[in-house]
C-alpha atoms as a PDB file:
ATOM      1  CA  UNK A   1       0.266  24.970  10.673  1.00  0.00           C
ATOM      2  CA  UNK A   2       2.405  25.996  13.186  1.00  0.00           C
ATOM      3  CA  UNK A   3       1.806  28.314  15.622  1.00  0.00           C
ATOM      4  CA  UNK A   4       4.113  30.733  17.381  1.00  0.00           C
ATOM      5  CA  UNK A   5       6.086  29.183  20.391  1.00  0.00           C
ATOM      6  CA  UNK A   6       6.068  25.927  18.827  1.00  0.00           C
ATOM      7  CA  UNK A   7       8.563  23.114  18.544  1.00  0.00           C
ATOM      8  CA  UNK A   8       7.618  23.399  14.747  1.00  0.00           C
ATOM      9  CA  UNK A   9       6.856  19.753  13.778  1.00  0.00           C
ATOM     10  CA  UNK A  10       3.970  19.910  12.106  1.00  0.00           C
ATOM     11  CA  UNK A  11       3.211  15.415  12.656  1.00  0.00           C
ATOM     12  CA  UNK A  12       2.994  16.383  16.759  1.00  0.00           C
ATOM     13  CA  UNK A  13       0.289  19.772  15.982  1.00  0.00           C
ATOM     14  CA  UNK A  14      -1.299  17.520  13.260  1.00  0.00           C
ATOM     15  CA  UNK A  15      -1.505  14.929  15.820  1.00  0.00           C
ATOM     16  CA  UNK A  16      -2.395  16.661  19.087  1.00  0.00           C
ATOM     17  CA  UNK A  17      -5.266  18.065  16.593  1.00  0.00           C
ATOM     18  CA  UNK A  18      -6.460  14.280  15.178  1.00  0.00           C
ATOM     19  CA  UNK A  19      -7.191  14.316  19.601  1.00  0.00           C
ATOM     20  CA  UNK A  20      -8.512  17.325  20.743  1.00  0.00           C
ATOM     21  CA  UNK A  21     -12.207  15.203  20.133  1.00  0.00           C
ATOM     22  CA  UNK A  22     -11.567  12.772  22.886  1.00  0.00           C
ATOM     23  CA  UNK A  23      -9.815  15.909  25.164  1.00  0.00           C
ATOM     24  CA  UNK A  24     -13.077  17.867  24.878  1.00  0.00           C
ATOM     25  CA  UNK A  25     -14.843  14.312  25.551  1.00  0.00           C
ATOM     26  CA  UNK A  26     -13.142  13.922  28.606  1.00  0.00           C
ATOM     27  CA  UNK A  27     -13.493  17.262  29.999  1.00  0.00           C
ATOM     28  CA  UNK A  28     -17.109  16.874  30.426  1.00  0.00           C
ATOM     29  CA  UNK A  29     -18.018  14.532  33.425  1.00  0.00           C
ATOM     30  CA  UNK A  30     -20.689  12.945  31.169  1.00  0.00           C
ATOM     31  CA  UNK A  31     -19.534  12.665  27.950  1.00  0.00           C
ATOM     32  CA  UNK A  32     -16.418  11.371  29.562  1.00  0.00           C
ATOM     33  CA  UNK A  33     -18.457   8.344  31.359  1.00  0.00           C
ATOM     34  CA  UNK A  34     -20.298   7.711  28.239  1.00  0.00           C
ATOM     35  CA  UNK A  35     -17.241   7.690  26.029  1.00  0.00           C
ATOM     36  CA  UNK A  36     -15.479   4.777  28.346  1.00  0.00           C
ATOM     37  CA  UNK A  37     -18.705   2.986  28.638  1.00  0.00           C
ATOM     38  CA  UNK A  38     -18.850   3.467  24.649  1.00  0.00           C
ATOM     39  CA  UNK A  39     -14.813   2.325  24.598  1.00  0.00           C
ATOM     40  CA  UNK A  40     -15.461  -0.994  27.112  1.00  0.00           C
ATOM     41  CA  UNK A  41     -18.728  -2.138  25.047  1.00  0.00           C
ATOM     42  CA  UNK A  42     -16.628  -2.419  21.337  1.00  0.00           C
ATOM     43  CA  UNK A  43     -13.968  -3.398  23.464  1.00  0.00           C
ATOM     44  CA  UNK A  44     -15.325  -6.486  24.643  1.00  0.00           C
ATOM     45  CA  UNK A  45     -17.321  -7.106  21.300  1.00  0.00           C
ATOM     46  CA  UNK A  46     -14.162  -7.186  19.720  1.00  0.00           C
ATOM     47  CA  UNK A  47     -12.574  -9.397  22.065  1.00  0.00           C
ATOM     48  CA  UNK A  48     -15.596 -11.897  22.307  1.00  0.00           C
ATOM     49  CA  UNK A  49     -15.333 -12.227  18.482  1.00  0.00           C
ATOM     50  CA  UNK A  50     -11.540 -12.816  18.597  1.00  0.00           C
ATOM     51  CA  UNK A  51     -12.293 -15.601  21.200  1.00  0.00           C
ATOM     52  CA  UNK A  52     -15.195 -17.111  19.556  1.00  0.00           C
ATOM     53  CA  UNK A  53     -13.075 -17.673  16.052  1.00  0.00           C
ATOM     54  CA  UNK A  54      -9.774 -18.337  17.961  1.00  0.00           C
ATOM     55  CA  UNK A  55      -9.848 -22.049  17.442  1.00  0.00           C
ATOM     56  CA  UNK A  56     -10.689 -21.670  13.704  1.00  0.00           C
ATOM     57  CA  UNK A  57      -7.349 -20.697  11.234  1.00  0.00           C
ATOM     58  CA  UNK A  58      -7.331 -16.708  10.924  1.00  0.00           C
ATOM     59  CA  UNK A  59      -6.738 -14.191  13.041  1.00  0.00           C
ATOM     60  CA  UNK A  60      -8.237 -14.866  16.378  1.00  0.00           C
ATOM     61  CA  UNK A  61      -6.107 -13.688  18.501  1.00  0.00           C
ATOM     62  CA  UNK A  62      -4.710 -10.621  16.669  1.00  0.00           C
ATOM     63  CA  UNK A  63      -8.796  -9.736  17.063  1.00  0.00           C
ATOM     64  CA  UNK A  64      -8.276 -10.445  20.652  1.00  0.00           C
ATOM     65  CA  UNK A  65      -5.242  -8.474  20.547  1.00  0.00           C
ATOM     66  CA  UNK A  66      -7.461  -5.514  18.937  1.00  0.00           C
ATOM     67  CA  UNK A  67      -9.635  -5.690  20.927  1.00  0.00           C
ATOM     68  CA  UNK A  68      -7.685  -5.091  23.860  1.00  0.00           C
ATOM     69  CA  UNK A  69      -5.830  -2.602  21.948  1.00  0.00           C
ATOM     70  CA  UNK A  70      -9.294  -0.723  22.016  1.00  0.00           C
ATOM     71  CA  UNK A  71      -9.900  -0.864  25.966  1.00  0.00           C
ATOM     72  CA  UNK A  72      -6.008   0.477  26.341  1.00  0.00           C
ATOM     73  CA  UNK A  73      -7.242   3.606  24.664  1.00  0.00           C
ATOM     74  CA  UNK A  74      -9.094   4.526  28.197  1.00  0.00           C
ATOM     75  CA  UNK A  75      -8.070   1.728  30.992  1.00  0.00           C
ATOM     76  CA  UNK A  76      -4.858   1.496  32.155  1.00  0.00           C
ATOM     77  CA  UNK A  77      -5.190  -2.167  33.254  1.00  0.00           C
ATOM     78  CA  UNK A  78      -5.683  -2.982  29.441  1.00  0.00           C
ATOM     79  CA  UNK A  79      -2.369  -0.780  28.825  1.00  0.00           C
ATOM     80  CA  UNK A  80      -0.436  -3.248  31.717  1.00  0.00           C
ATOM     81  CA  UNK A  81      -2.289  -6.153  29.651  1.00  0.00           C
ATOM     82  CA  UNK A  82      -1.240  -5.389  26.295  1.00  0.00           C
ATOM     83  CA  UNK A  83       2.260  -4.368  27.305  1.00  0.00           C
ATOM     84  CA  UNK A  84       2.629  -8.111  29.190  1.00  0.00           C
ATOM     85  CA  UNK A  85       1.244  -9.620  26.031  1.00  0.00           C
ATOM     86  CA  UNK A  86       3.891  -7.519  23.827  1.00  0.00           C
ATOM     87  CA  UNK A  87       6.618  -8.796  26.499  1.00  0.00           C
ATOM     88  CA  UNK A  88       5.599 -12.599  26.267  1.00  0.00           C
ATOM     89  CA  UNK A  89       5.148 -12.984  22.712  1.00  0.00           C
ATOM     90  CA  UNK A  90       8.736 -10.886  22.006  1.00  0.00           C
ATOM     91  CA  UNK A  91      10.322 -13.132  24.414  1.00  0.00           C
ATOM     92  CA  UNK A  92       8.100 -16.747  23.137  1.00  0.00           C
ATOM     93  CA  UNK A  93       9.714 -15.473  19.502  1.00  0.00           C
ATOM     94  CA  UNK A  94      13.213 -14.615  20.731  1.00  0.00           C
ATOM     95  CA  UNK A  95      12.958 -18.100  22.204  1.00  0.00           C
ATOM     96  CA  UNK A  96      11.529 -20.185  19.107  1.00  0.00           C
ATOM     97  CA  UNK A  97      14.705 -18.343  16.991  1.00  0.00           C
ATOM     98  CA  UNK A  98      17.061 -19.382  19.021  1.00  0.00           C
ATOM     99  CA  UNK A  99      15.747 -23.051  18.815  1.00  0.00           C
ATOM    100  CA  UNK A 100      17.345 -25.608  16.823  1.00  0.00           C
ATOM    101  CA  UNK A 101      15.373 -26.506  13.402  1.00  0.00           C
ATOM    102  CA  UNK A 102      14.108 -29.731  14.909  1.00  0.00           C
ATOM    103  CA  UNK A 103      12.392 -27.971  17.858  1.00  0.00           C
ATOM    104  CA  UNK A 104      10.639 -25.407  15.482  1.00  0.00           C
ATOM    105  CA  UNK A 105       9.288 -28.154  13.614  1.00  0.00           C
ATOM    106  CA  UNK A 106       8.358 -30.085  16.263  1.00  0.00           C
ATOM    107  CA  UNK A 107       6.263 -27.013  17.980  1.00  0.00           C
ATOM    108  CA  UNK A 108       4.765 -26.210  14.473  1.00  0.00           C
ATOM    109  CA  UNK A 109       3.612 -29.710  14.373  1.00  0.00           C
ATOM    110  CA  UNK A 110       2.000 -29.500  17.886  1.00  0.00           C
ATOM    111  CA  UNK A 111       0.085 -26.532  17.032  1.00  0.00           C
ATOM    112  CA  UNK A 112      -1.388 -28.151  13.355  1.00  0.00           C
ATOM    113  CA  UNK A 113      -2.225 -31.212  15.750  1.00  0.00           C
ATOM    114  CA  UNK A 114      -4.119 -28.789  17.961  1.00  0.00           C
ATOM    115  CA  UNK A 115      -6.072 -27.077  15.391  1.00  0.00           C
ATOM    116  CA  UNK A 116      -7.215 -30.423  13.557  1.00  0.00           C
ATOM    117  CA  UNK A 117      -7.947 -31.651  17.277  1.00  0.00           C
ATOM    118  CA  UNK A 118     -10.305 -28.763  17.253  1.00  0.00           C
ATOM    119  CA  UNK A 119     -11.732 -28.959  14.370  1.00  0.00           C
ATOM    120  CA  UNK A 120     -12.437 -33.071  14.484  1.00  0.00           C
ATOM    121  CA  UNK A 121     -14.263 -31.986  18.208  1.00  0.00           C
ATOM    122  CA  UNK A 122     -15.956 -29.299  16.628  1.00  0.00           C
ATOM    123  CA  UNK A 123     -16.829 -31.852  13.361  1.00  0.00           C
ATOM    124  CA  UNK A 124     -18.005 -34.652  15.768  1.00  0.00           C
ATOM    125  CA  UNK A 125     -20.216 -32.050  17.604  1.00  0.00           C
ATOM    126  CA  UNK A 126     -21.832 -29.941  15.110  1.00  0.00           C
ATOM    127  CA  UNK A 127     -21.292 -32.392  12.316  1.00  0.00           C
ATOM    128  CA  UNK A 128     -19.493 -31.948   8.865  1.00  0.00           C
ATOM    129  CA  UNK A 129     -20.321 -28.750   7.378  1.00  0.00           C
ATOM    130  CA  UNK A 130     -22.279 -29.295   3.659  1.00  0.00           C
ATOM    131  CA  UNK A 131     -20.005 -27.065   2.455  1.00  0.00           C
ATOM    132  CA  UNK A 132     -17.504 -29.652   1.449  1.00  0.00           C
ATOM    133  CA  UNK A 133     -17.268 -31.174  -1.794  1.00  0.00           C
ATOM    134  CA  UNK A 134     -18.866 -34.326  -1.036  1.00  0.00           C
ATOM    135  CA  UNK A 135     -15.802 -36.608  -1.741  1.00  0.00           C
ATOM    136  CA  UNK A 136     -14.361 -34.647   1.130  1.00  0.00           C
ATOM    137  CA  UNK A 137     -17.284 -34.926   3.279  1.00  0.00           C
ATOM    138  CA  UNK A 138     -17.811 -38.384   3.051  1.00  0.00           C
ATOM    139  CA  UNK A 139     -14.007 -39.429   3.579  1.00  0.00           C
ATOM    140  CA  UNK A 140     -14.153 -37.612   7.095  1.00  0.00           C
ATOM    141  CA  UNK A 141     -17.019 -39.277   7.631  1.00  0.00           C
ATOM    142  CA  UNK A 142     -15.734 -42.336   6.913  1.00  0.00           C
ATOM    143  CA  UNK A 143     -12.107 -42.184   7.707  1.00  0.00           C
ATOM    144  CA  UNK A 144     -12.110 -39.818  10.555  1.00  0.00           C
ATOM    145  CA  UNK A 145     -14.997 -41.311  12.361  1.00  0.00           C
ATOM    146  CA  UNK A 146     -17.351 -38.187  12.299  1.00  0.00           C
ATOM    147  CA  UNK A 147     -20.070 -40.088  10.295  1.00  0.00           C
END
């Protein structure tokens, strides 16, 4: 609802209302330290999860991205952070559409020969998962020399 004196858009009052939690948060000295502590602990969980499963296919660095996302809620380095990694990746996919086919393909190829670099590394350290159909697991074995 609106109130009188107001602009009368109701999404800003429902919206200043969704924070008045974190505004009475912050007005206390101690619930204020405890809710950035709180904010920089998921935070960095969420970040050290998107780094752990970056070199696997999926979303690692969006949950990087997230996570980071999180600290900019409270730290204004984060903000800068996030807004640099906005910039870069606008300007990295401004540059990749303005690339002739051949180059596109070319970069995709790179990146599908990183990830299987990865994953033969990962195979040669760990070993080949058991989860494979065996036919699968004993060809990389065999033919990628992770036996």
């Amino acid at each position: 609802m609106t109130k009188p004196g107001d602009d009368g858009n109701i999404f800003l009052d429902a919206q200043d209302d969704d924070w008045a939690w974190r505004r009475r948060l912050r007005a206390n000295p101690v619930t204020r330290h405890a809710y950035r502590v709180a904010v920089a602990v998921v935070g960095l969980a969420i970040v050290v999860l998107g780094l752990v499963l970056v070199p696997a296919p999926g979303p690692g660095w969006l949950i990087v991205f997230a996570g980071i996302a999180v600290w900019a809620t409270e730290f204004e380095w984060a903000q800068n952070l996030l807004r640099f990694a906005r910039r870069t990746l606008h300007r990295w996919t401004e540059w990749m559409k303005a690339q002739p086919v051949w180059v596109r393909v070319l970069v995709g190829l790179a990146t599908l020969l990183a990830v299987l670099a990865v994953f033969w590394l990962l195979f040669k350290l760990a070993g080949v998962p058991g989860f494979f159909p065996d036919g699968v697991e004993g060809w990389l074995k065999d033919s990628a020399g992770l036996g």
